[in-house]
C-alpha atoms as a PDB file:
ATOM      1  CA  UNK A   1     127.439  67.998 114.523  1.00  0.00           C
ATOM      2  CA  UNK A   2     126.982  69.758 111.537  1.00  0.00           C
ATOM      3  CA  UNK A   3     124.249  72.502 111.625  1.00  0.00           C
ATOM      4  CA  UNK A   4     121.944  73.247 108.239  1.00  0.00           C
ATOM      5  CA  UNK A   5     121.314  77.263 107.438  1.00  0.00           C
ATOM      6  CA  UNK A   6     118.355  78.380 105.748  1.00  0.00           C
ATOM      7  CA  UNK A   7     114.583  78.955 106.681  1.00  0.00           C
ATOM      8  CA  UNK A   8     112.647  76.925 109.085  1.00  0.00           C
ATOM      9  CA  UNK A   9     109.571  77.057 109.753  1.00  0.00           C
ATOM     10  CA  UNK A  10     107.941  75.762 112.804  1.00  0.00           C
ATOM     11  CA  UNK A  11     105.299  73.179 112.207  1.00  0.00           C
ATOM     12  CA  UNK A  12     102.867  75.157 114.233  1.00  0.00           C
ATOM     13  CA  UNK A  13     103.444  78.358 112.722  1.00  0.00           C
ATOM     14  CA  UNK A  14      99.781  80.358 111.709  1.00  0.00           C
ATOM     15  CA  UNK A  15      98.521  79.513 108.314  1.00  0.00           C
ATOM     16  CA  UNK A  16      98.035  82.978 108.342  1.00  0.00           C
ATOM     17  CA  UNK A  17     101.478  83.882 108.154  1.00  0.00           C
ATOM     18  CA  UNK A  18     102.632  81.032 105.408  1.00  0.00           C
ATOM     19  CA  UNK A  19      99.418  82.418 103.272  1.00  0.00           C
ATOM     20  CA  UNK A  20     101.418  86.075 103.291  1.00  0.00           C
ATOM     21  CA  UNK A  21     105.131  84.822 103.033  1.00  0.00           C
ATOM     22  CA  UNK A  22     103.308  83.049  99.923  1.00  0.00           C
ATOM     23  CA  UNK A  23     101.342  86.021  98.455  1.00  0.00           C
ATOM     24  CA  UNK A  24     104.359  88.602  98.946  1.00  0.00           C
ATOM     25  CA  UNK A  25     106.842  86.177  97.055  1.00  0.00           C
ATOM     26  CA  UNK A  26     104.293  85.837  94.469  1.00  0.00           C
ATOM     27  CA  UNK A  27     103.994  89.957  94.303  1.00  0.00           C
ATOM     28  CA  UNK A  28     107.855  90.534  94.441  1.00  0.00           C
ATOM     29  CA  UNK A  29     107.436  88.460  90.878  1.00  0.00           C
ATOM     30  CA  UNK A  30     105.076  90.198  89.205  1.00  0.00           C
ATOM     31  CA  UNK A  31     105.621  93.334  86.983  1.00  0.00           C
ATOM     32  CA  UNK A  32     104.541  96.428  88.340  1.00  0.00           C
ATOM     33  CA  UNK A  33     103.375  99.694  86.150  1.00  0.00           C
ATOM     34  CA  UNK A  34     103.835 102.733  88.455  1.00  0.00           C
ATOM     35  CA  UNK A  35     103.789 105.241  85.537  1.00  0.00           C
ATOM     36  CA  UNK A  36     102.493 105.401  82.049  1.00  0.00           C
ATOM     37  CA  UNK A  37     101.638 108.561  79.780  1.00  0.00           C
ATOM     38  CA  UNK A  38     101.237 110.366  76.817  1.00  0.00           C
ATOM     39  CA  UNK A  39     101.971 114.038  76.651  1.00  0.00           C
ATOM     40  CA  UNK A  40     100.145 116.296  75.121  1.00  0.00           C
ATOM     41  CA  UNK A  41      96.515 115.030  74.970  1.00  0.00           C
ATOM     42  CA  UNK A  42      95.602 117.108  71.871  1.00  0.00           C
ATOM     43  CA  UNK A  43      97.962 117.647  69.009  1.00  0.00           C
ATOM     44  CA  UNK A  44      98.218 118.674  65.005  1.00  0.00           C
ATOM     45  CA  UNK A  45      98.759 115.691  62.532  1.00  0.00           C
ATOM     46  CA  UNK A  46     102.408 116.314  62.097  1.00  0.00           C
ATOM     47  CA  UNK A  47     103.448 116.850  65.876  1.00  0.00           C
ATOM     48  CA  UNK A  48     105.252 114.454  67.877  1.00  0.00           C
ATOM     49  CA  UNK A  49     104.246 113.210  71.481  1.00  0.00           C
ATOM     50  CA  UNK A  50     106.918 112.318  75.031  1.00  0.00           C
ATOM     51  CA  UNK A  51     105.538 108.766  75.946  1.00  0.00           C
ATOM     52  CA  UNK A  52     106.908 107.861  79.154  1.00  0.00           C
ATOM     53  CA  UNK A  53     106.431 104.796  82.075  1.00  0.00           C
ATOM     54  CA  UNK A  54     107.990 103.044  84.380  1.00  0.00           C
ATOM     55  CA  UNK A  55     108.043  99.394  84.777  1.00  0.00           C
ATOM     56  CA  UNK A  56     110.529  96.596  85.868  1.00  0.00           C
ATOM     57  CA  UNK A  57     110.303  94.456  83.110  1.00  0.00           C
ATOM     58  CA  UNK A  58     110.283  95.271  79.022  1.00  0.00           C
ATOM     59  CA  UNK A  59     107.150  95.997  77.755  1.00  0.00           C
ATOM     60  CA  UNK A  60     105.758  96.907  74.310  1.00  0.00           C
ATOM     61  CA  UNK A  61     103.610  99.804  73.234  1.00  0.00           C
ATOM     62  CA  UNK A  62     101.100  99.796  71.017  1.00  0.00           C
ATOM     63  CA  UNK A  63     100.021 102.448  68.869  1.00  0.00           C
ATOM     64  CA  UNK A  64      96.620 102.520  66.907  1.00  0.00           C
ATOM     65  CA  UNK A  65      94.049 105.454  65.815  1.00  0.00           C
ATOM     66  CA  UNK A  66      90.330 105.357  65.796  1.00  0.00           C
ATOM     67  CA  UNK A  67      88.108 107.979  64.435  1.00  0.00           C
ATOM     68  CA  UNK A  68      85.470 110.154  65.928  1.00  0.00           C
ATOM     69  CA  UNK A  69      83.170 111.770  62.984  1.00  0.00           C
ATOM     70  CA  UNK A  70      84.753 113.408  60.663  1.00  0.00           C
ATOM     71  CA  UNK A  71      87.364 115.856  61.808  1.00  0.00           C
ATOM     72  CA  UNK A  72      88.927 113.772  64.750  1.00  0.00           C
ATOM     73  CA  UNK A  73      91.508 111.209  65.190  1.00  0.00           C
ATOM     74  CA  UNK A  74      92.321 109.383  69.080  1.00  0.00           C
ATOM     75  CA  UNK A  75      95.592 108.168  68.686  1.00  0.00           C
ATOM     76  CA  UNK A  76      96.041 105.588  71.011  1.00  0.00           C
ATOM     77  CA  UNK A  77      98.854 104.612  72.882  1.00  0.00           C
ATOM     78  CA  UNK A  78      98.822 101.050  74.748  1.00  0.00           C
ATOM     79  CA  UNK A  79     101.357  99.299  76.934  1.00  0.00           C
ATOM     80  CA  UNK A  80     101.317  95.595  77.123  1.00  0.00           C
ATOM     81  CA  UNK A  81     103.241  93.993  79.728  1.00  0.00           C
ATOM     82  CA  UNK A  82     104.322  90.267  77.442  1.00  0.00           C
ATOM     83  CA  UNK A  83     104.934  88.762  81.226  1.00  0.00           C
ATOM     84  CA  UNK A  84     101.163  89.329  82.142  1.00  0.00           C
ATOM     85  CA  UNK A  85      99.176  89.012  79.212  1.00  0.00           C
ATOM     86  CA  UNK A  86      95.851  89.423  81.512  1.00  0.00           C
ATOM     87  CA  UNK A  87      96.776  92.708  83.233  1.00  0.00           C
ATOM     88  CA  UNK A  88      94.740  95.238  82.019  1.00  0.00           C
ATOM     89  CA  UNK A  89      96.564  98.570  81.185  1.00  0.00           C
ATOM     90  CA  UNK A  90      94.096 101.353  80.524  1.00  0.00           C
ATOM     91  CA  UNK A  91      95.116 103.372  77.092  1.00  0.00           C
ATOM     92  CA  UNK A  92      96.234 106.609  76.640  1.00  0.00           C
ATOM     93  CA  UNK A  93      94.015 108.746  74.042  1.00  0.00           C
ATOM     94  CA  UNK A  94      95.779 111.943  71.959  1.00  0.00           C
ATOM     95  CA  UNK A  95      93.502 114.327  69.560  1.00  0.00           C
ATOM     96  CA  UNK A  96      94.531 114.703  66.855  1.00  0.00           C
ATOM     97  CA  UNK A  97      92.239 118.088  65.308  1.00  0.00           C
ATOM     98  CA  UNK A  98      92.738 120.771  63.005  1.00  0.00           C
ATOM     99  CA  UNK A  99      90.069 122.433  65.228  1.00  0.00           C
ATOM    100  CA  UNK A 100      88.578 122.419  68.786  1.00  0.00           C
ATOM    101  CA  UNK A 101      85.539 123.814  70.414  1.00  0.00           C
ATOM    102  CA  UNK A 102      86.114 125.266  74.058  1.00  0.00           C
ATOM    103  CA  UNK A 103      83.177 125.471  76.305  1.00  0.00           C
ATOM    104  CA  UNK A 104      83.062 127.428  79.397  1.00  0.00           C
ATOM    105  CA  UNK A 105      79.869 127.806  81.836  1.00  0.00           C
ATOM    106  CA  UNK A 106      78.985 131.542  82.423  1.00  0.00           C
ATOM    107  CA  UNK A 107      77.926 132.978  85.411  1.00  0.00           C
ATOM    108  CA  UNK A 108      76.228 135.983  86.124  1.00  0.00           C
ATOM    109  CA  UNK A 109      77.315 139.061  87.098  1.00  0.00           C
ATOM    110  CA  UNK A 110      75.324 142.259  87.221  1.00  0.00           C
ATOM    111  CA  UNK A 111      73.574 142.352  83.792  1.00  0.00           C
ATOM    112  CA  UNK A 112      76.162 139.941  81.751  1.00  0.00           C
ATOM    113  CA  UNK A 113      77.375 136.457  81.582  1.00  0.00           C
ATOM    114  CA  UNK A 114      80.887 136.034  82.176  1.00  0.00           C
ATOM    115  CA  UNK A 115      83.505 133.659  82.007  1.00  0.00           C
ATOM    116  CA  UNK A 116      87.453 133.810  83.465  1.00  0.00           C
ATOM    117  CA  UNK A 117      89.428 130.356  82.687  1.00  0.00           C
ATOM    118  CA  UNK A 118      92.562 128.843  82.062  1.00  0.00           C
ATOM    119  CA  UNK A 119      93.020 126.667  79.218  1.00  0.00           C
ATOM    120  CA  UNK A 120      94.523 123.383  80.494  1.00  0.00           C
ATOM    121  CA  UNK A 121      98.360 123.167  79.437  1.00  0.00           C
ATOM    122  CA  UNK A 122      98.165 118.975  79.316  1.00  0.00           C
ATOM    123  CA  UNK A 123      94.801 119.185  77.109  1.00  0.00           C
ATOM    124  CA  UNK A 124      96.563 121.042  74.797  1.00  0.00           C
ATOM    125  CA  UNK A 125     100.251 121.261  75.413  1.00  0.00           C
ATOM    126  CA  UNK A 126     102.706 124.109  74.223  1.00  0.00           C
ATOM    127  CA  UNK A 127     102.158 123.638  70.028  1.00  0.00           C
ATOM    128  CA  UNK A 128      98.773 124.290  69.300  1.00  0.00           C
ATOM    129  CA  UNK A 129      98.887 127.849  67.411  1.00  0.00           C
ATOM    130  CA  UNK A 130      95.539 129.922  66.965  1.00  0.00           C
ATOM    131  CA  UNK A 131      94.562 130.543  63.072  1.00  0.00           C
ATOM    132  CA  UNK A 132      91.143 131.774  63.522  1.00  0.00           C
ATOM    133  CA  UNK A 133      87.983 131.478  66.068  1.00  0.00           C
ATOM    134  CA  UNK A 134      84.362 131.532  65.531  1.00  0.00           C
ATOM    135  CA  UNK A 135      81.862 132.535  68.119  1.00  0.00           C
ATOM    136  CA  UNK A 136      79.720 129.129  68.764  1.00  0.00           C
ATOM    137  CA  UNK A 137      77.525 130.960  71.735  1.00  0.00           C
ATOM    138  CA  UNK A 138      74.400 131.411  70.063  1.00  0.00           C
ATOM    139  CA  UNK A 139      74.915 135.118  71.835  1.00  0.00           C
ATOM    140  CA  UNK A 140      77.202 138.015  71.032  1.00  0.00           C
ATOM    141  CA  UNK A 141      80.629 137.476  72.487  1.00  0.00           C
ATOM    142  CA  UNK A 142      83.423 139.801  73.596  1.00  0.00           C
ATOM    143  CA  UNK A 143      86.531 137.648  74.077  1.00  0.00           C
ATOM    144  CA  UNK A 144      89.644 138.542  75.391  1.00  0.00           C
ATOM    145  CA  UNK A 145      93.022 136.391  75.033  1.00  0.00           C
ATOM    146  CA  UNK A 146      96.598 136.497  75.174  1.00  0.00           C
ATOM    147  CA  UNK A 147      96.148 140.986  75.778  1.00  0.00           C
ATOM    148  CA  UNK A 148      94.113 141.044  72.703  1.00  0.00           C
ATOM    149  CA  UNK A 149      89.977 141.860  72.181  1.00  0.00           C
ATOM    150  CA  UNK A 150      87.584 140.897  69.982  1.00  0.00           C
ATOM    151  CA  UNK A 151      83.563 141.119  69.771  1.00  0.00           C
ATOM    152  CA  UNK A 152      81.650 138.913  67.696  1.00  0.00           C
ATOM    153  CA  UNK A 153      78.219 138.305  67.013  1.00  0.00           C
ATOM    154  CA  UNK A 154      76.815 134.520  66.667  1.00  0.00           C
ATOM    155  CA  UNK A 155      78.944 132.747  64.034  1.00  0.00           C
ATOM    156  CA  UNK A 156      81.306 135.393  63.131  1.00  0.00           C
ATOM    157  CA  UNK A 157      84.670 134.785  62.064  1.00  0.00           C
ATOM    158  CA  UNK A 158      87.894 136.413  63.753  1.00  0.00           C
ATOM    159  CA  UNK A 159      91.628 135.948  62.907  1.00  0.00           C
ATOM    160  CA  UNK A 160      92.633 138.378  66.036  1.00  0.00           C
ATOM    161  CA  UNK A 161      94.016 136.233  67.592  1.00  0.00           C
ATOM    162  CA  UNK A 162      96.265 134.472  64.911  1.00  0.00           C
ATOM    163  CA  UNK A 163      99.721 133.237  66.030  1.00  0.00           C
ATOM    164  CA  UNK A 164      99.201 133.229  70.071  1.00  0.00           C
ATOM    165  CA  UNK A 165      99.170 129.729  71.628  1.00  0.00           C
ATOM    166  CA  UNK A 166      95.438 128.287  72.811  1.00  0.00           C
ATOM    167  CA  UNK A 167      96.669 127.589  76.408  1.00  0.00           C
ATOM    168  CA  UNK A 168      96.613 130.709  78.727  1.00  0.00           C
ATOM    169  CA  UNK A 169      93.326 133.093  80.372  1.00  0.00           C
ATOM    170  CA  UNK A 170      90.013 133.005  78.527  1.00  0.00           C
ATOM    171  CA  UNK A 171      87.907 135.971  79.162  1.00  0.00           C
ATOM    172  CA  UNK A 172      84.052 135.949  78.023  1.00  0.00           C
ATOM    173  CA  UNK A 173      81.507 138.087  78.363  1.00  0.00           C
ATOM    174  CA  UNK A 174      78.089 138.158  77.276  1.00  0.00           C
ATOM    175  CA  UNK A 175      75.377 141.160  77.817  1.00  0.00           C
ATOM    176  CA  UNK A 176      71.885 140.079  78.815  1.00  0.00           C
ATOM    177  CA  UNK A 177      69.354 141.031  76.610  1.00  0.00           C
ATOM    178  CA  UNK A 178      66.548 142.854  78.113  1.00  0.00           C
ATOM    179  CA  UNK A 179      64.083 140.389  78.656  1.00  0.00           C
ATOM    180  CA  UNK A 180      67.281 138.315  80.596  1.00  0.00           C
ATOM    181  CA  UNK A 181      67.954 140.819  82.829  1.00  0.00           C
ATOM    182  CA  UNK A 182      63.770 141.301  84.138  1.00  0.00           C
ATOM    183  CA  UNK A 183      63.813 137.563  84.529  1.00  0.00           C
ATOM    184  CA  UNK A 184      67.308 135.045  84.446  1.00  0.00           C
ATOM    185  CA  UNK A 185      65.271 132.166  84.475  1.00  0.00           C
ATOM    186  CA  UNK A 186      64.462 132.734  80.461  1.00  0.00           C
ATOM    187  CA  UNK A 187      68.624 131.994  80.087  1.00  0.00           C
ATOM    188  CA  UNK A 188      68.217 128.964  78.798  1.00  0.00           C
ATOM    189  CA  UNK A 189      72.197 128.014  78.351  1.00  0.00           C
ATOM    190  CA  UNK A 190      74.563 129.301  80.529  1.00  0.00           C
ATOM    191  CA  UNK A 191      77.326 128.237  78.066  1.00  0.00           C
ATOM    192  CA  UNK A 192      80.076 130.157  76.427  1.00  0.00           C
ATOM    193  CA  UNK A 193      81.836 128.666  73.481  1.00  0.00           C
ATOM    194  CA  UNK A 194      84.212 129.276  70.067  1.00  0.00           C
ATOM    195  CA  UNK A 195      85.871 127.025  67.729  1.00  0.00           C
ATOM    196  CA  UNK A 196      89.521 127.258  67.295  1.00  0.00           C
ATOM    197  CA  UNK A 197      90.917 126.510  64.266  1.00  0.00           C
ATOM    198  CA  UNK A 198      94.877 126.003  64.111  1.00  0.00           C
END
Protein backbone atom coordinates (compact mmCIF):
# COMPACT_ATOMS: atom_id res chain seq x y z
CA UNK A 1 0.00 0.00 0.00
CA UNK A 2 1.15 3.21 -0.78
CA UNK A 3 1.69 5.56 2.26
CA UNK A 4 0.92 9.63 1.89
CA UNK A 5 3.75 12.09 3.66
CA UNK A 6 2.87 15.32 4.95
CA UNK A 7 1.05 16.72 8.14
CA UNK A 8 -1.75 15.07 9.89
CA UNK A 9 -3.50 16.16 12.28
CA UNK A 10 -5.53 14.13 14.60
CA UNK A 11 -9.18 14.96 14.64
CA UNK A 12 -9.07 15.36 18.35
CA UNK A 13 -6.16 17.45 18.55
CA UNK A 14 -6.77 20.84 21.11
CA UNK A 15 -8.18 23.79 19.35
CA UNK A 16 -5.71 25.32 21.29
CA UNK A 17 -2.91 24.07 19.47
CA UNK A 18 -4.48 24.54 15.69
CA UNK A 19 -5.29 28.35 16.98
CA UNK A 20 -1.17 28.70 17.47
CA UNK A 21 0.07 26.54 14.43
CA UNK A 22 -2.43 29.21 12.76
CA UNK A 23 -1.23 32.46 14.44
CA UNK A 24 2.64 31.53 14.10
CA UNK A 25 2.21 30.82 10.24
CA UNK A 26 0.42 33.99 10.02
CA UNK A 27 3.53 35.83 12.03
CA UNK A 28 6.31 33.98 10.01
CA UNK A 29 4.42 36.18 7.04
CA UNK A 30 4.40 39.32 8.26
CA UNK A 31 7.24 41.95 8.00
CA UNK A 32 9.06 42.61 10.97
CA UNK A 33 10.98 46.13 11.85
CA UNK A 34 13.67 45.25 14.44
CA UNK A 35 15.66 48.48 13.81
CA UNK A 36 15.02 51.91 12.48
CA UNK A 37 17.04 55.29 13.06
CA UNK A 38 18.26 58.47 12.29
CA UNK A 39 21.64 59.61 13.46
CA UNK A 40 22.35 62.57 14.68
CA UNK A 41 19.15 64.05 16.23
CA UNK A 42 20.28 67.70 15.82
CA UNK A 43 22.15 68.93 12.81
CA UNK A 44 23.14 72.29 10.60
CA UNK A 45 21.10 72.81 7.31
CA UNK A 46 23.79 71.54 5.07
CA UNK A 47 24.83 68.28 7.07
CA UNK A 48 23.99 64.91 6.09
CA UNK A 49 22.37 62.16 8.40
CA UNK A 50 23.25 57.71 8.57
CA UNK A 51 19.58 56.37 8.33
CA UNK A 52 19.66 52.84 9.09
CA UNK A 53 16.91 49.66 9.79
CA UNK A 54 16.44 46.43 9.45
CA UNK A 55 13.55 44.72 7.96
CA UNK A 56 12.81 41.56 5.80
CA UNK A 57 10.98 43.01 3.19
CA UNK A 58 11.64 46.50 1.01
CA UNK A 59 10.34 49.34 2.48
CA UNK A 60 10.25 53.06 1.59
CA UNK A 61 11.27 56.07 3.60
CA UNK A 62 9.77 59.06 3.75
CA UNK A 63 11.25 62.27 4.31
CA UNK A 64 9.27 65.54 5.20
CA UNK A 65 10.07 68.80 7.48
CA UNK A 66 7.75 70.66 9.72
CA UNK A 67 8.52 73.83 11.46
CA UNK A 68 8.66 74.82 15.06
CA UNK A 69 8.58 78.88 15.38
CA UNK A 70 10.85 80.50 13.71
CA UNK A 71 14.37 79.21 13.97
CA UNK A 72 13.64 75.35 13.88
CA UNK A 73 13.14 72.74 11.36
CA UNK A 74 12.15 68.62 12.45
CA UNK A 75 13.15 66.81 9.61
CA UNK A 76 11.35 63.81 9.59
CA UNK A 77 12.25 60.56 8.58
CA UNK A 78 9.38 57.79 8.10
CA UNK A 79 9.50 54.15 7.09
CA UNK A 80 6.51 52.63 5.50
CA UNK A 81 6.38 49.03 5.20
CA UNK A 82 4.07 48.86 1.34
CA UNK A 83 3.21 45.05 2.64
CA UNK A 84 1.39 46.46 5.81
CA UNK A 85 -0.04 49.62 5.04
CA UNK A 86 -1.73 49.67 8.74
CA UNK A 87 1.44 49.10 10.80
CA UNK A 88 2.24 52.03 12.48
CA UNK A 89 6.01 53.01 12.39
CA UNK A 90 6.75 55.82 14.80
CA UNK A 91 8.99 58.72 12.96
CA UNK A 92 12.25 59.73 13.50
CA UNK A 93 12.63 63.67 14.24
CA UNK A 94 16.26 65.60 13.34
CA UNK A 95 16.81 69.51 14.35
CA UNK A 96 17.74 71.23 12.18
CA UNK A 97 19.07 74.86 14.21
CA UNK A 98 21.53 77.41 13.71
CA UNK A 99 21.24 77.66 17.54
CA UNK A 100 20.31 75.65 20.70
CA UNK A 101 19.58 76.45 24.26
CA UNK A 102 21.07 73.88 26.89
CA UNK A 103 19.45 73.70 30.21
CA UNK A 104 20.93 72.10 33.16
CA UNK A 105 19.30 71.96 36.84
CA UNK A 106 21.74 73.36 39.51
CA UNK A 107 22.24 72.12 42.73
CA UNK A 108 23.61 73.56 45.64
CA UNK A 109 26.72 73.41 47.03
CA UNK A 110 28.07 75.53 49.84
CA UNK A 111 27.11 79.11 48.80
CA UNK A 112 26.75 78.47 44.78
CA UNK A 113 24.70 76.68 42.29
CA UNK A 114 26.48 74.28 40.29
CA UNK A 115 26.16 72.19 37.46
CA UNK A 116 28.65 69.12 36.01
CA UNK A 117 27.08 67.42 32.68
CA UNK A 118 27.76 65.75 29.64
CA UNK A 119 26.32 66.91 26.54
CA UNK A 120 24.59 63.92 24.87
CA UNK A 121 26.74 62.71 21.73
CA UNK A 122 23.27 61.33 19.81
CA UNK A 123 21.43 64.82 20.59
CA UNK A 124 23.98 66.42 18.92
CA UNK A 125 26.37 64.16 17.13
CA UNK A 126 30.13 64.91 16.20
CA UNK A 127 29.45 68.27 13.67
CA UNK A 128 27.94 70.79 15.61
CA UNK A 129 30.86 73.54 16.02
CA UNK A 130 30.50 76.36 18.78
CA UNK A 131 30.43 80.11 17.22
CA UNK A 132 29.35 81.96 20.19
CA UNK A 133 27.20 81.47 23.61
CA UNK A 134 25.06 83.74 25.53
CA UNK A 135 24.35 83.38 29.18
CA UNK A 136 20.33 82.68 29.31
CA UNK A 137 20.46 82.17 33.40
CA UNK A 138 18.95 85.22 34.49
CA UNK A 139 22.21 84.98 37.03
CA UNK A 140 25.90 85.54 36.47
CA UNK A 141 27.53 82.47 35.02
CA UNK A 142 31.06 81.07 35.08
CA UNK A 143 31.21 78.31 32.46
CA UNK A 144 33.79 76.06 31.79
CA UNK A 145 34.11 73.81 28.46
CA UNK A 146 36.34 71.93 26.39
CA UNK A 147 39.65 73.38 29.16
CA UNK A 148 38.49 76.82 28.51
CA UNK A 149 36.66 79.63 31.11
CA UNK A 150 34.46 82.18 30.75
CA UNK A 151 32.22 84.46 33.20
CA UNK A 152 29.31 86.21 32.04
CA UNK A 153 26.77 88.25 33.44
CA UNK A 154 22.90 87.80 32.31
CA UNK A 155 22.78 88.10 28.50
CA UNK A 156 26.32 88.60 27.72
CA UNK A 157 27.87 87.50 24.68
CA UNK A 158 31.10 85.17 24.52
CA UNK A 159 32.98 83.76 21.46
CA UNK A 160 35.51 81.74 23.96
CA UNK A 161 34.62 79.02 23.08
CA UNK A 162 34.58 79.30 19.17
CA UNK A 163 35.67 76.22 17.16
CA UNK A 164 35.33 73.34 20.03
CA UNK A 165 32.51 70.83 19.39
CA UNK A 166 29.10 71.26 21.76
CA UNK A 167 29.27 67.59 22.94
CA UNK A 168 31.71 66.99 25.91
CA UNK A 169 31.63 68.27 30.09
CA UNK A 170 29.57 71.35 30.93
CA UNK A 171 30.67 73.04 34.03
CA UNK A 172 28.34 75.87 35.68
CA UNK A 173 28.51 77.70 38.47
CA UNK A 174 26.51 80.30 39.93
CA UNK A 175 27.28 82.38 43.35
CA UNK A 176 24.31 82.97 45.63
CA UNK A 177 23.55 86.32 46.25
CA UNK A 178 23.31 87.26 49.79
CA UNK A 179 19.86 87.16 50.50
CA UNK A 180 20.12 83.25 48.77
CA UNK A 181 22.51 82.12 50.94
CA UNK A 182 20.37 83.41 54.58
CA UNK A 183 17.41 81.68 53.04
CA UNK A 184 17.50 79.02 49.65
CA UNK A 185 13.98 78.95 49.57
CA UNK A 186 13.96 82.69 47.80
CA UNK A 187 15.88 80.59 44.65
CA UNK A 188 13.22 80.65 42.67
CA UNK A 189 14.86 78.63 39.48
CA UNK A 190 17.30 76.23 40.00
CA UNK A 191 18.13 76.34 36.24
CA UNK A 192 21.33 76.94 34.41
CA UNK A 193 21.21 77.77 30.76
CA UNK A 194 23.15 79.45 27.43
CA UNK A 195 22.36 79.57 23.87
CA UNK A 196 24.75 78.15 21.45
CA UNK A 197 25.01 79.51 18.33
CA UNK A 198 26.99 77.44 15.55
Amino acid sequence: MKKSTGLKFNQQCSPLLIGLVIVSLLAACRSKNYHFDVQPKTIKANDSVFVSWENNRNGKLLIYDTYFGDDIIYRNFKLVDPGHSKRVIPPVQVAILNKARIVFHGHLSNDSLIVSEQIDKVRFGNKLIINSIINTSGRDLDISHSGRSVKLAPDEESRIFKGTSVNGLWQFRSALSDKEKSNSELIKDDKLSVLISF
